[in-house]
Protein backbone atom coordinates (compact mmCIF):
# COMPACT_ATOMS: atom_id res chain seq x y z
CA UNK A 1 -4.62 22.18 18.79
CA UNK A 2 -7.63 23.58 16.61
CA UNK A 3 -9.80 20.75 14.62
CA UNK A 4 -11.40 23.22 12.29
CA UNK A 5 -14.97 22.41 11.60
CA UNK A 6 -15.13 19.82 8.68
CA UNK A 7 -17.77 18.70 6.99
CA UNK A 8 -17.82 15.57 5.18
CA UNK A 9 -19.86 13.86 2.22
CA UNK A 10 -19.71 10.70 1.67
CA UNK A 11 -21.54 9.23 -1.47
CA UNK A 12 -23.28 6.05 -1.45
CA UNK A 13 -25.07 3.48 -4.19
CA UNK A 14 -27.26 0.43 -4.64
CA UNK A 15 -24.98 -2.25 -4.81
CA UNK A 16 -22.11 -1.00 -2.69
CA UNK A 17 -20.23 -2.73 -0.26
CA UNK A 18 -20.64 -2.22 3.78
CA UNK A 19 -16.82 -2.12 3.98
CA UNK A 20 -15.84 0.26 1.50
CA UNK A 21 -18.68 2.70 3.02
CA UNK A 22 -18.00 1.94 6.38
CA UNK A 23 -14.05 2.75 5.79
CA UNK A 24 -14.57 6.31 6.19
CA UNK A 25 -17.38 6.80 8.49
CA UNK A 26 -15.52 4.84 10.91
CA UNK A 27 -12.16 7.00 10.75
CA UNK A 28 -13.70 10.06 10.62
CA UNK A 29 -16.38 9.01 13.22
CA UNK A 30 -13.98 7.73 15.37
CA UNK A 31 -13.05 11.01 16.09
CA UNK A 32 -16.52 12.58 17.25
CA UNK A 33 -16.34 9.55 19.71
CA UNK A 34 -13.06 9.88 21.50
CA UNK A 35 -13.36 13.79 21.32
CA UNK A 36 -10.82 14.23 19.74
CA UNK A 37 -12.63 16.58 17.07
CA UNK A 38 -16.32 17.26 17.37
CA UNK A 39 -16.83 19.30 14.82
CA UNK A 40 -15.78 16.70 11.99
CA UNK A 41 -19.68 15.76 10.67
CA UNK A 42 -20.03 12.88 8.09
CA UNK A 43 -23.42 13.10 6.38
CA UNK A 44 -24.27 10.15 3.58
CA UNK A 45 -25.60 11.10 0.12
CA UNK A 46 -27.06 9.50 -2.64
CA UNK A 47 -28.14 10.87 -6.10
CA UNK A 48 -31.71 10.71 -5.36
CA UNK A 49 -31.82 11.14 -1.83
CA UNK A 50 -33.64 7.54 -1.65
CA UNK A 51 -32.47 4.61 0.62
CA UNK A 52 -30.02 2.37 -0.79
CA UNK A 53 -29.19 -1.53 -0.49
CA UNK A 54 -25.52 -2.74 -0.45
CA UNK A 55 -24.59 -5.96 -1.61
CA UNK A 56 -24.77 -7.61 1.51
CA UNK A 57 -28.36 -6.43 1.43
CA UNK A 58 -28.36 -4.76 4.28
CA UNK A 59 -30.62 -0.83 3.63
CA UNK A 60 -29.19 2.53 4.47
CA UNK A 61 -32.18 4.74 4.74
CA UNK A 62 -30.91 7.81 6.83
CA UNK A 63 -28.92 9.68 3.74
CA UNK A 64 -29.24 13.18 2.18
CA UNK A 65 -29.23 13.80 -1.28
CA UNK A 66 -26.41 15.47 -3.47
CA UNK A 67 -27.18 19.47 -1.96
CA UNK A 68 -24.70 17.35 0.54
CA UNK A 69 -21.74 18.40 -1.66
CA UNK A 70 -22.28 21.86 -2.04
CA UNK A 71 -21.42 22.64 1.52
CA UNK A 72 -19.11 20.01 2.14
CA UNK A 73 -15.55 20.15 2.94
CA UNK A 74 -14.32 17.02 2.18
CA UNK A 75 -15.96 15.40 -0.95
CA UNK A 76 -15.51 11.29 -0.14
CA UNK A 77 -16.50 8.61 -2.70
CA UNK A 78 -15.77 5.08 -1.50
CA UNK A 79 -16.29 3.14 -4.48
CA UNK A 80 -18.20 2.85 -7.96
CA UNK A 81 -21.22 1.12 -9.41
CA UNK A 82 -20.09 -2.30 -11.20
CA UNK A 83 -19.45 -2.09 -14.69
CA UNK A 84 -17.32 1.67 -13.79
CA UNK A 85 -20.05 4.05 -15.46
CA UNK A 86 -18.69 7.39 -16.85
CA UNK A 87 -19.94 10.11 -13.89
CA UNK A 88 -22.42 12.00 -15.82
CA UNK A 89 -22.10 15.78 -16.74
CA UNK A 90 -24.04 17.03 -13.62
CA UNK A 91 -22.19 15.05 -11.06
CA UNK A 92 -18.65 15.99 -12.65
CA UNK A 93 -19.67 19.36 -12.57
CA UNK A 94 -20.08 19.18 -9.03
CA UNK A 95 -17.53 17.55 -7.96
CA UNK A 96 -15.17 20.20 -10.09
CA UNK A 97 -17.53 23.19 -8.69
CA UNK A 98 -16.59 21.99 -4.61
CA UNK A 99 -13.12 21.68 -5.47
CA UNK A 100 -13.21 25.59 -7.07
CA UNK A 101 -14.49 26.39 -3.60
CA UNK A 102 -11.74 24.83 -1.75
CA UNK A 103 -13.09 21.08 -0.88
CA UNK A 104 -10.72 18.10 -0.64
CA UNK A 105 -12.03 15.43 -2.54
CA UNK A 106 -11.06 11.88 -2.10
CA UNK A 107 -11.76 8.97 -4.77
CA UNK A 108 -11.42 5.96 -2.47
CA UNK A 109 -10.31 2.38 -4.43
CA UNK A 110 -13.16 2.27 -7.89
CA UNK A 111 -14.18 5.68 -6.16
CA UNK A 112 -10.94 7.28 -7.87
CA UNK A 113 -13.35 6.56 -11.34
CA UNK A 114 -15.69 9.81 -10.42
CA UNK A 115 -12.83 12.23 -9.50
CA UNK A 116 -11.31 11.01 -12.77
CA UNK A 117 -14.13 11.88 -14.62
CA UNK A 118 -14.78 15.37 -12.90
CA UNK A 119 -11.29 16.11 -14.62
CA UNK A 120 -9.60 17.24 -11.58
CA UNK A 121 -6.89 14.60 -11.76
CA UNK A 122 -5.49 15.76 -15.65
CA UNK A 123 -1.92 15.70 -15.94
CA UNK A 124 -1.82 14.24 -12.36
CA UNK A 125 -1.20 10.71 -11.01
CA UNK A 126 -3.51 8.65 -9.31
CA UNK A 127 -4.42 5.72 -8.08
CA UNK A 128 -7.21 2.85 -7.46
CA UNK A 129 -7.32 -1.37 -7.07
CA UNK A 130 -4.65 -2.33 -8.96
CA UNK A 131 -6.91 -5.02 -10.48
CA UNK A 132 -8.86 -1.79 -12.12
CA UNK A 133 -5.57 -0.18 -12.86
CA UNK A 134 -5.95 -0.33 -16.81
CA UNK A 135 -9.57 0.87 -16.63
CA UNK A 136 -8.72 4.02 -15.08
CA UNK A 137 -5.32 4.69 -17.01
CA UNK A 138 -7.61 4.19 -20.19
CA UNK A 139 -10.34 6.35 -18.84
CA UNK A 140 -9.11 10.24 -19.38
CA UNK A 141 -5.91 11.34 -21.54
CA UNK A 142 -3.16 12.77 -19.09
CA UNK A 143 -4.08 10.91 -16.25
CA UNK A 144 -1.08 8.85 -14.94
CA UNK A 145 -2.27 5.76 -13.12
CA UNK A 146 0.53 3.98 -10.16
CA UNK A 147 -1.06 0.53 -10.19
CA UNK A 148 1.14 -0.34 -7.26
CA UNK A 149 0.84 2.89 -4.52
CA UNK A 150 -1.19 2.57 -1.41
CA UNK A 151 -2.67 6.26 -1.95
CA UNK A 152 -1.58 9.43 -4.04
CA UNK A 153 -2.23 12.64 -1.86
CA UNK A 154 -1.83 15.86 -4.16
CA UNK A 155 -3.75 17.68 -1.14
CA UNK A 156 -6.53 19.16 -3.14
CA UNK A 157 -7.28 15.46 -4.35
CA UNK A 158 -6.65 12.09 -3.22
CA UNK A 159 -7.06 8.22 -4.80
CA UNK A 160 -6.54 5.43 -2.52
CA UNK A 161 -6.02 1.58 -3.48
CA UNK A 162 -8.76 -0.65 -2.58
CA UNK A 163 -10.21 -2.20 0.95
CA UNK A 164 -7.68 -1.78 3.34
CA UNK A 165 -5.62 1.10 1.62
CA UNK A 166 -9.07 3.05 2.55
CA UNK A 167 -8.71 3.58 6.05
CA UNK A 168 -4.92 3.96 5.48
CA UNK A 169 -5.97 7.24 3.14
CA UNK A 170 -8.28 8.55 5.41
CA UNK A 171 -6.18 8.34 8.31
CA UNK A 172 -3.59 10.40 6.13
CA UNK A 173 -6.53 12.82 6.10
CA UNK A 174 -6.61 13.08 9.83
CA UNK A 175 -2.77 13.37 10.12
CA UNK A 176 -2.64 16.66 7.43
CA UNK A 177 -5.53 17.98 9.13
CA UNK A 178 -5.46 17.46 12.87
CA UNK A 179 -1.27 16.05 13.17
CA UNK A 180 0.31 13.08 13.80
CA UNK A 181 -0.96 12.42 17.22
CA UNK A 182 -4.52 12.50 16.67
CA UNK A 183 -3.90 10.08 13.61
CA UNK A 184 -2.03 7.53 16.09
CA UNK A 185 -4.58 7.48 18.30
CA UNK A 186 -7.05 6.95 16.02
CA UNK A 187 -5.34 4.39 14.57
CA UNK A 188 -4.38 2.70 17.96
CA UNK A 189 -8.06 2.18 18.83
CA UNK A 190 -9.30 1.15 15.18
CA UNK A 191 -6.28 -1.42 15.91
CA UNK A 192 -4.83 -0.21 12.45
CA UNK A 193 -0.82 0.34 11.66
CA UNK A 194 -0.47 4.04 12.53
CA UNK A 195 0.97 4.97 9.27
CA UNK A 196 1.74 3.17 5.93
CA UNK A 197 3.21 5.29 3.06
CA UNK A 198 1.37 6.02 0.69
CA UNK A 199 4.22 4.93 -1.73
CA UNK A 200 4.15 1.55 0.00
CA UNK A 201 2.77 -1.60 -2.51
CA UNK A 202 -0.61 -2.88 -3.17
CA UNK A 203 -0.03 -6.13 -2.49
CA UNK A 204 2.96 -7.79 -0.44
CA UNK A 205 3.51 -11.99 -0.84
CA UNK A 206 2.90 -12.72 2.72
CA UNK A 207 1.71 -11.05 6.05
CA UNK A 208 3.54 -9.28 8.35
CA UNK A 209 2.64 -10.48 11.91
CA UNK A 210 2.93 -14.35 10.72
CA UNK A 211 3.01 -16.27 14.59
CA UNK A 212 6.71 -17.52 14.74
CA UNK A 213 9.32 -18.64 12.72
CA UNK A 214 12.46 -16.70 11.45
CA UNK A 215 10.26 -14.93 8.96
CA UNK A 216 8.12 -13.56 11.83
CA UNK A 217 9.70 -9.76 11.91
CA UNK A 218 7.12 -8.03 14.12
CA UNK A 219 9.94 -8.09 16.83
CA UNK A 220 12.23 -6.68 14.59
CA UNK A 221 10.20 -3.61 13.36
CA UNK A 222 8.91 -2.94 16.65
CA UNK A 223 12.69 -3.46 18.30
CA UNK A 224 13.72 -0.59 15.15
CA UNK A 225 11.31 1.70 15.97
CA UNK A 226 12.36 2.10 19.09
CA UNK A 227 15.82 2.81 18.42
CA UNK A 228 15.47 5.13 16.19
CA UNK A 229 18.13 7.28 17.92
CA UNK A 230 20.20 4.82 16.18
CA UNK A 231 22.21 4.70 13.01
CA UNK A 232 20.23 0.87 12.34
CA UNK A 233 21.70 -0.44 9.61
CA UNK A 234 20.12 -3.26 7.37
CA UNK A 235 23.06 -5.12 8.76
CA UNK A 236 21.77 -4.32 12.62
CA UNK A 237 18.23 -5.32 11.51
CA UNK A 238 18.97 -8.72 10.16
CA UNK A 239 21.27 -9.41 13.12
CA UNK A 240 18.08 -8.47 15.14
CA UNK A 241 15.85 -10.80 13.18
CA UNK A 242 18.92 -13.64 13.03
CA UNK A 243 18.56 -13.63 9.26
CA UNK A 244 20.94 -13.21 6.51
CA UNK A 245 20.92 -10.14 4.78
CA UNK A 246 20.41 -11.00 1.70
CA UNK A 247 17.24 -13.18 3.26
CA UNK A 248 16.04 -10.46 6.10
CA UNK A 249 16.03 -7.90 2.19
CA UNK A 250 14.16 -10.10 0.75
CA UNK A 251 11.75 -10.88 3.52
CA UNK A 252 11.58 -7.44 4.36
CA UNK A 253 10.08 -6.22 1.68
CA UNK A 254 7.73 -9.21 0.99
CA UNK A 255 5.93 -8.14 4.35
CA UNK A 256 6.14 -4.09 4.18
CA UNK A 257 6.17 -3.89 0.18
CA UNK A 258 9.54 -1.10 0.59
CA UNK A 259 12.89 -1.47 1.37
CA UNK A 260 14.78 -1.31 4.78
CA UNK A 261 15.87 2.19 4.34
CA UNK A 262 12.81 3.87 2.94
CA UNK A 263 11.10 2.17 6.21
CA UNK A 264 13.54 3.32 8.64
CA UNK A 265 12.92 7.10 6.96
CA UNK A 266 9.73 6.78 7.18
CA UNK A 267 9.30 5.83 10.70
CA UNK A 268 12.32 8.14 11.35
CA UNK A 269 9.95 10.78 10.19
CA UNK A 270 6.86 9.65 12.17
CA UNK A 271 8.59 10.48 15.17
CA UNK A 272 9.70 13.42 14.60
CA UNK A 273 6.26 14.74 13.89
CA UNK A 274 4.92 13.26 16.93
CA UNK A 275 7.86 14.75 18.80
CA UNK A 276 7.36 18.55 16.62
CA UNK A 277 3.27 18.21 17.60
CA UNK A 278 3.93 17.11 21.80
CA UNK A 279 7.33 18.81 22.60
CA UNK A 280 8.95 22.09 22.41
CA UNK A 281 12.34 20.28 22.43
CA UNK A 282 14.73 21.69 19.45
CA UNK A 283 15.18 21.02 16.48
CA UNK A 284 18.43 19.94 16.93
CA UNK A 285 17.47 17.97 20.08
CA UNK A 286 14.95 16.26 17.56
CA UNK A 287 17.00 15.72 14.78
CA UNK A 288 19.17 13.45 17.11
CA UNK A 289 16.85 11.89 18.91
CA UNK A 290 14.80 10.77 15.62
CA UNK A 291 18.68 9.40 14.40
CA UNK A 292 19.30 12.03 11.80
CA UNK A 293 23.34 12.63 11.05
CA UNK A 294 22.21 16.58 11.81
CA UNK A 295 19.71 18.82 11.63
CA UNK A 296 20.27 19.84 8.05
CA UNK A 297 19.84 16.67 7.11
CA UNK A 298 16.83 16.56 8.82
CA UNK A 299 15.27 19.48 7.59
CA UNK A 300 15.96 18.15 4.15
CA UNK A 301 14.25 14.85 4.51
CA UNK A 302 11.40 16.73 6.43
CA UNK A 303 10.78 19.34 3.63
CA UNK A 304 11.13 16.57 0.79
CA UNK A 305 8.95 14.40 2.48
CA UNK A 306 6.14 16.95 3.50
CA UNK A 307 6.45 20.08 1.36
CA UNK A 308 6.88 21.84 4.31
CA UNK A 309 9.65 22.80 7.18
CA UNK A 310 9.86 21.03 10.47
CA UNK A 311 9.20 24.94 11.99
CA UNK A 312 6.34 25.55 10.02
CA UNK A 313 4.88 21.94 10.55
CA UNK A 314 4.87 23.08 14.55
CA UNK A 315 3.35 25.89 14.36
CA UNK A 316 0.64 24.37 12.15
CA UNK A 317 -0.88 21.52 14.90
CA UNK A 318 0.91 23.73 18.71
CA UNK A 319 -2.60 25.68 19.85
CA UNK A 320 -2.00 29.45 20.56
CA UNK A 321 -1.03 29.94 24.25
């Protein structure tokens, strides 16, 4: 598998939060550190190349200024000032100059505020805290704010939801970049779920890996995914999880914030990149053992799901022999 060199910019501001800056640089550091992509370099800017103070007053004094962006391949803003200032002129124009060029640029939780501005995200949707939801879908006309997604990737551009939903969009820039694999094991030693839709919601009632009880349906997920060669009904599930149905639905999507099905699809679909990225099995031979009625079917869900066809997704992340 190739990496491709990638160069990263992540912006940073008096006042912001160690968690929302540290979201990034830890993903896309982790990387460097388990060699699993070396050439993926994260440099730290800041409009004035000076030193900056988060909240929790700790200083960040080894940062670049904002030439950092004009090279960059990734553009990364992790959050916004308080009080959501308008991004002035020269910063838009930036921002809307690397993307002519051909860098991503990701607008991470009140960081989705900038990209707004730059105009890149007209007549698209995106996203940010839901709490800041009616901010943003007041801030530019044609904008279409989800107050409820996880993260909206259009590829060019991405928006995340706030804390967590972070390092759930950044990992989803490992996965399109570097496959499925690399993501997991990312994810695996940040001791992060491996992958959460981006369609998933904000905010679920209660958490998943609650310690006992009949609501506790860790077993149950984990028991799912591996049977995915399975048809798995909702019926199986709540059997599994010695619920009702009507009570396992419920619960369900409480604790994941989707339905039974769209989970099942989803993890259905995890698999059978892993299995396209490691294997040279078939496609038929993965289409079954991922639990898909036939490969048709598969290549259907696989093409709705990633714009692309389960052929052309292997030959993307298998390294030239």
């Amino acid at each position: 598998m190739k990496s491709g060199h990638m160069r990263i910019a992540v912006h940073a501001f008096d006042g912001i939060t160690m968690f929302h800056l540290s979201a990034p640089l830890l993903v896309f550091g982790e990387l460097g550190r388990l060699g699993l992509a070396a050439d993926w370099q994260t440099t730290v800017w800041t409009r004035d190349a000076q030193a900056v103070r988060t909240v929790e007053g700790v200083t960040i004094g080894d940062v670049s200024g904002p030439e950092a962006m004009d090279e960059a391949d990734l553009l990364v803003f992790p959050s916004w000032p308080t009080g959501l200032p308008v991004a002035d002129e020269e910063l838009a124009a930036r921002i809307r100059h690397a993307h002519e060029r051909g860098a991503q640029v990701a607008g991470l939780c009140l960081g989705a505020f900038p990209v707004v501005d730059s105009g890149l995200l007209d007549d698209r949707v995106a996203v940010t805290h839901w709490a800041a939801a009616p901010q943003l879908a007041g801030r530019r006309p044609g904008v279409t704010v989800d107050p409820a997604a996880l993260y909206v990737d259009h590829g060019d551009v991405l928006t995340s939801a706030g804390t967590a939903s972070a390092i759930d969009a950044c990992l989803n820039v490992v996965r399109s970049h570097l496959g499925s694999a690399v993501a997991t094991t990312v994810s695996r030693h940040l001791v992060v779920a491996p992958h959460r839709d981006g369609d998933q919601a904000q905010y679920v009632e209660r958490p998943l890996a609650e310690p006992g009880g009949v609501g506790h349906l860790a077993p149950t997920l984990e028991w799912a995914s591996s049977h995915l060669e399975e048809r798995l009904t909702v019926d199986d599930l709540a059997r599994q999880a010695r619920m009702s149905r009507r009570n396992f639905t419920r619960r369900f999507e409480e604790v994941t914030g989707t339905s039974p099905a769209r989970w099942i699809l989803a993890r259905r679909l995890d698999e059978s990149r892993r299995l396209l990225e490691t294997t040279d099995w078939s496609i038929a031979r993965i289409s079954q053992a991922c639990g898909f009625n036939s490969p048709v079917t598969f290549r259907q869900n696989f093409s709705a799901a990633y714009a692309t066809t389960p052929t052309s997704y292997r030959s993307r992340f298998t390294s030239p022999v």
